[in-house]
C-alpha atoms as a PDB file:
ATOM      1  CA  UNK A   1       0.000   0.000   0.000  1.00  0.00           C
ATOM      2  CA  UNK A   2       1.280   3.380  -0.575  1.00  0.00           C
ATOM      3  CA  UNK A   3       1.615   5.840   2.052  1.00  0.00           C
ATOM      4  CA  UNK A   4      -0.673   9.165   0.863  1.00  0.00           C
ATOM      5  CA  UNK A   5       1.439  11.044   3.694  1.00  0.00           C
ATOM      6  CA  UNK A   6       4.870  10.468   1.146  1.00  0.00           C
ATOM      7  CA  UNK A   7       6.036  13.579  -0.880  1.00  0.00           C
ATOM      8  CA  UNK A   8       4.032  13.180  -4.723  1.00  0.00           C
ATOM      9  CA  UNK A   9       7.197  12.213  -6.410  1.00  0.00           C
ATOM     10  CA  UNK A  10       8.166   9.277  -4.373  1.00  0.00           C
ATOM     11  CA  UNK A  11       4.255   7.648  -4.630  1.00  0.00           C
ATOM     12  CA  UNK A  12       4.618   7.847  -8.071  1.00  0.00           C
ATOM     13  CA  UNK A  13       7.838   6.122  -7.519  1.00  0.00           C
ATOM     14  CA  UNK A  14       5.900   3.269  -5.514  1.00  0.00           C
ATOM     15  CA  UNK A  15       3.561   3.380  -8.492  1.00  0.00           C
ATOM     16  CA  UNK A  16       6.056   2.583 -11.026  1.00  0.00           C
ATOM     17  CA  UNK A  17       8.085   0.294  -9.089  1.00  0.00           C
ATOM     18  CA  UNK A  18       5.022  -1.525  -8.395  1.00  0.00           C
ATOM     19  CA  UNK A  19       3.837  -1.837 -11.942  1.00  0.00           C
ATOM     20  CA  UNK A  20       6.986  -3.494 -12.861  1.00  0.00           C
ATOM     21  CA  UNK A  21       7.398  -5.681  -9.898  1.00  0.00           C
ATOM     22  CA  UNK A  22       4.220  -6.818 -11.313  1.00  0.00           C
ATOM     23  CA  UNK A  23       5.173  -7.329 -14.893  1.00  0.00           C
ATOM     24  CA  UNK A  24       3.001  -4.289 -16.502  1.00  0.00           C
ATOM     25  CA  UNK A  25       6.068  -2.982 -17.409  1.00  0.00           C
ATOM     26  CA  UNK A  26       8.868  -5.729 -18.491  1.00  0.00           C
ATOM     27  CA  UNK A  27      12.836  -4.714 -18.881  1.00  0.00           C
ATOM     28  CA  UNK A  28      12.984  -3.124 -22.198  1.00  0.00           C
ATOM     29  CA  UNK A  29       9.475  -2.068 -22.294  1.00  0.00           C
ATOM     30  CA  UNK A  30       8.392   1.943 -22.717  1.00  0.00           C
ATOM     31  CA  UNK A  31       7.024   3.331 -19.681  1.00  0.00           C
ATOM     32  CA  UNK A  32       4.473   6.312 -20.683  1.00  0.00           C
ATOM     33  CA  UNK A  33       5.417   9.553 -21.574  1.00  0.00           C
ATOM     34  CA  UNK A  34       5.763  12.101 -18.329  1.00  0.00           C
ATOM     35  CA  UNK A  35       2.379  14.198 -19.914  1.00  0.00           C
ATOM     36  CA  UNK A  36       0.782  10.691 -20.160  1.00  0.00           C
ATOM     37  CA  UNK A  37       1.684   9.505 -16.722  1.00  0.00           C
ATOM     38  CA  UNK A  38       1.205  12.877 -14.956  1.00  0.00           C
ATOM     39  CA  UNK A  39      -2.720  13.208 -16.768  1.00  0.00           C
ATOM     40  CA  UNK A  40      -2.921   9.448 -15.664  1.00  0.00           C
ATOM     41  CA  UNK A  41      -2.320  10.122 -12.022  1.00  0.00           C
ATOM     42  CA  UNK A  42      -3.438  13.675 -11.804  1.00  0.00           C
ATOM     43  CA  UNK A  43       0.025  14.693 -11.294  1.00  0.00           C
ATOM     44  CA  UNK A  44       2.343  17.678 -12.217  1.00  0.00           C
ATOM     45  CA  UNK A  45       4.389  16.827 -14.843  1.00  0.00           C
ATOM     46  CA  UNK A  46       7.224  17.982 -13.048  1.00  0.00           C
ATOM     47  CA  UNK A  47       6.753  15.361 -10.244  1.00  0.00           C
ATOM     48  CA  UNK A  48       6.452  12.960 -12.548  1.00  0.00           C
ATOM     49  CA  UNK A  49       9.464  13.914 -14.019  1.00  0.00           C
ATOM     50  CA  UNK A  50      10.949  14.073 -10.782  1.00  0.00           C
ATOM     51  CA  UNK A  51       9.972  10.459  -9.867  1.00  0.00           C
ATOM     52  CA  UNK A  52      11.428   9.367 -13.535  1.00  0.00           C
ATOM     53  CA  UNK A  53      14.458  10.923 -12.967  1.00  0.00           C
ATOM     54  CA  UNK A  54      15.200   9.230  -9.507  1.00  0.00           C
ATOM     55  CA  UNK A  55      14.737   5.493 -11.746  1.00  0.00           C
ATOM     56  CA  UNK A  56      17.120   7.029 -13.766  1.00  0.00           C
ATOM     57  CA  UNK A  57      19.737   8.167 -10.964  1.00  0.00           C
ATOM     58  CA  UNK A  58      19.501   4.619 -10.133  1.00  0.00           C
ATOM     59  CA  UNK A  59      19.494   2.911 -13.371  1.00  0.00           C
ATOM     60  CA  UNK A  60      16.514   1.400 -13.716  1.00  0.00           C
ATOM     61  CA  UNK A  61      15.062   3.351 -16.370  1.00  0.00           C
ATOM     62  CA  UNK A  62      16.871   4.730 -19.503  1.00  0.00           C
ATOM     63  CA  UNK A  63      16.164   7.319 -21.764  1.00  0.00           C
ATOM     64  CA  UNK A  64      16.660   7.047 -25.764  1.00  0.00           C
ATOM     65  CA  UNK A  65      16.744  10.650 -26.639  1.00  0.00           C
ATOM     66  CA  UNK A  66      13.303  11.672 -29.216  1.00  0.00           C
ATOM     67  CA  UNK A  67      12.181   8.156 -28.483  1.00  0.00           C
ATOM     68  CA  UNK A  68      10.743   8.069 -25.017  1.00  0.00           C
ATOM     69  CA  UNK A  69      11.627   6.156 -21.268  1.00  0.00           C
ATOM     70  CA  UNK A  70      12.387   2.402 -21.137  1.00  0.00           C
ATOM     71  CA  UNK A  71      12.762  -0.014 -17.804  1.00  0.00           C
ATOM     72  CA  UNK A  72      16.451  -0.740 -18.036  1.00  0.00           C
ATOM     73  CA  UNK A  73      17.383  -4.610 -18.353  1.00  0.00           C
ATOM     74  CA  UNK A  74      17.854  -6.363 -15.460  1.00  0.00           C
ATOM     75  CA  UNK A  75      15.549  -3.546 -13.791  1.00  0.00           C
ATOM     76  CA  UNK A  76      12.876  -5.418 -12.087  1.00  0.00           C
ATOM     77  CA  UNK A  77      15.769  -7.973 -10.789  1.00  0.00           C
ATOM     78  CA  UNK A  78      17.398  -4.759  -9.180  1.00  0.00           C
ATOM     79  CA  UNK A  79      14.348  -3.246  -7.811  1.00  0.00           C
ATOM     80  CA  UNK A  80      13.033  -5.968  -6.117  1.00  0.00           C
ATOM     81  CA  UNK A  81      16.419  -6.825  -4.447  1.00  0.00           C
ATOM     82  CA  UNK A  82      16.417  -3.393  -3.432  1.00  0.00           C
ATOM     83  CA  UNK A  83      12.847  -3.484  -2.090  1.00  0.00           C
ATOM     84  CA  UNK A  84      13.904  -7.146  -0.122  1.00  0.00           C
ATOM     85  CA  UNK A  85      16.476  -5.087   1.704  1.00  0.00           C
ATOM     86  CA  UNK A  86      14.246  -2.099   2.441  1.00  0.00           C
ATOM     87  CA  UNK A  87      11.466  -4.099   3.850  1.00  0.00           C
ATOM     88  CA  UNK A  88      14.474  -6.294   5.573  1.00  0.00           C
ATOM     89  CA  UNK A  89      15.925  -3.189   7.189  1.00  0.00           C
ATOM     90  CA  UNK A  90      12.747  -0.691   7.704  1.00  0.00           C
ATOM     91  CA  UNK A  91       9.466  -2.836   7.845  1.00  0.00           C
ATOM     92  CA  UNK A  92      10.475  -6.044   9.714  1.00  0.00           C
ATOM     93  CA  UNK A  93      12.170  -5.700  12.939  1.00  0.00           C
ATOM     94  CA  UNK A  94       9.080  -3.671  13.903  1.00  0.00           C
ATOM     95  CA  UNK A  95       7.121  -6.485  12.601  1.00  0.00           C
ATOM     96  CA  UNK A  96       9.159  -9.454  14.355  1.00  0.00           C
ATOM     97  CA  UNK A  97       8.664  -7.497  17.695  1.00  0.00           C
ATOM     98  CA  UNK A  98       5.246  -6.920  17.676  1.00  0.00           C
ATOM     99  CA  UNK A  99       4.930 -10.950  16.688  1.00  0.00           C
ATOM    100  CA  UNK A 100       6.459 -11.616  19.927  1.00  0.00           C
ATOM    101  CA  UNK A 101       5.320  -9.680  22.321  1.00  0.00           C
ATOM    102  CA  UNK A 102       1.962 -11.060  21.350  1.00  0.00           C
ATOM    103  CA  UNK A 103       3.087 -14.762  21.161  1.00  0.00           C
ATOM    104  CA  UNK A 104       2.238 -15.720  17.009  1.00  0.00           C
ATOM    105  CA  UNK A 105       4.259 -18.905  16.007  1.00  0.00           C
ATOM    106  CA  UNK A 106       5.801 -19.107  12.467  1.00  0.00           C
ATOM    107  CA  UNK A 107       3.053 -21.989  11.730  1.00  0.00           C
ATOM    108  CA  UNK A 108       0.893 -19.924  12.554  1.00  0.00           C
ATOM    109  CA  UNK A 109       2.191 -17.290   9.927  1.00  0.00           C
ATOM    110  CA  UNK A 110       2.888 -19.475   7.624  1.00  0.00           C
ATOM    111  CA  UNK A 111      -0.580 -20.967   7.285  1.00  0.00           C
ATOM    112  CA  UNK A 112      -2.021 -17.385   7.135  1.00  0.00           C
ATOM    113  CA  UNK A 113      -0.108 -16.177   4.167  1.00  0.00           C
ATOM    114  CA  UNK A 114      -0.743 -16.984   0.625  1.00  0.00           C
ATOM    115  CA  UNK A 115       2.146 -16.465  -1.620  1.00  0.00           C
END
């Protein structure tokens, strides 16, 4: 879920991210156009080009000049090894503590998620 209380740019960062951790977008495929994406999400076009230039800082997205924006290959490998470690370093530890002070087993977890 994304957090509304994030800065524009960096939802539409877990917007994008999402879409090609879930294979709407594949390495080598063209994202939308920043006017396209921004109208899509009733963004500025500025934060959208904001959030498309932060894939780019990190290499996930490149840009073929007069052509448009493309997920970099290997992208979606990348991203979701750097989401693993995000939700590793910020999300869990909360998560395992609040599992024990309440007493929840790891069968019990286990048989509760669906994967």
């Amino acid at each position: 879920m994304i957090d509304p209380n994030k800065p524009v740019y960096l939802r539409l960062r877990e917007t994008i991210a999402n879409a090609i951790l879930d294979g709407k977008y594949a390495d080598g495929d063209m994202l939308p156009s920043v006017r396209a994406l921004a109208a899509e999400e009733g963004a500025n076009p500025l934060t959208v080009a904001k959030a498309y230039q932060s894939f780019q800082d990190d290499g996930l997205v490149i840009v073929r000049r007069g052509i448009g924006m493309f997920v970099a290959n290997g992208a979606s490998v990348r991203l979701r090894s750097m989401q693993r470690e995000a939700f590793l370093r910020d999300v869990w530890p909360p998560v395992a503590d609040q599992i024990r002070r309440i007493g929840i087993d790891a069968r019990t977890l286990l048989d509760d998620i669906e994967v």
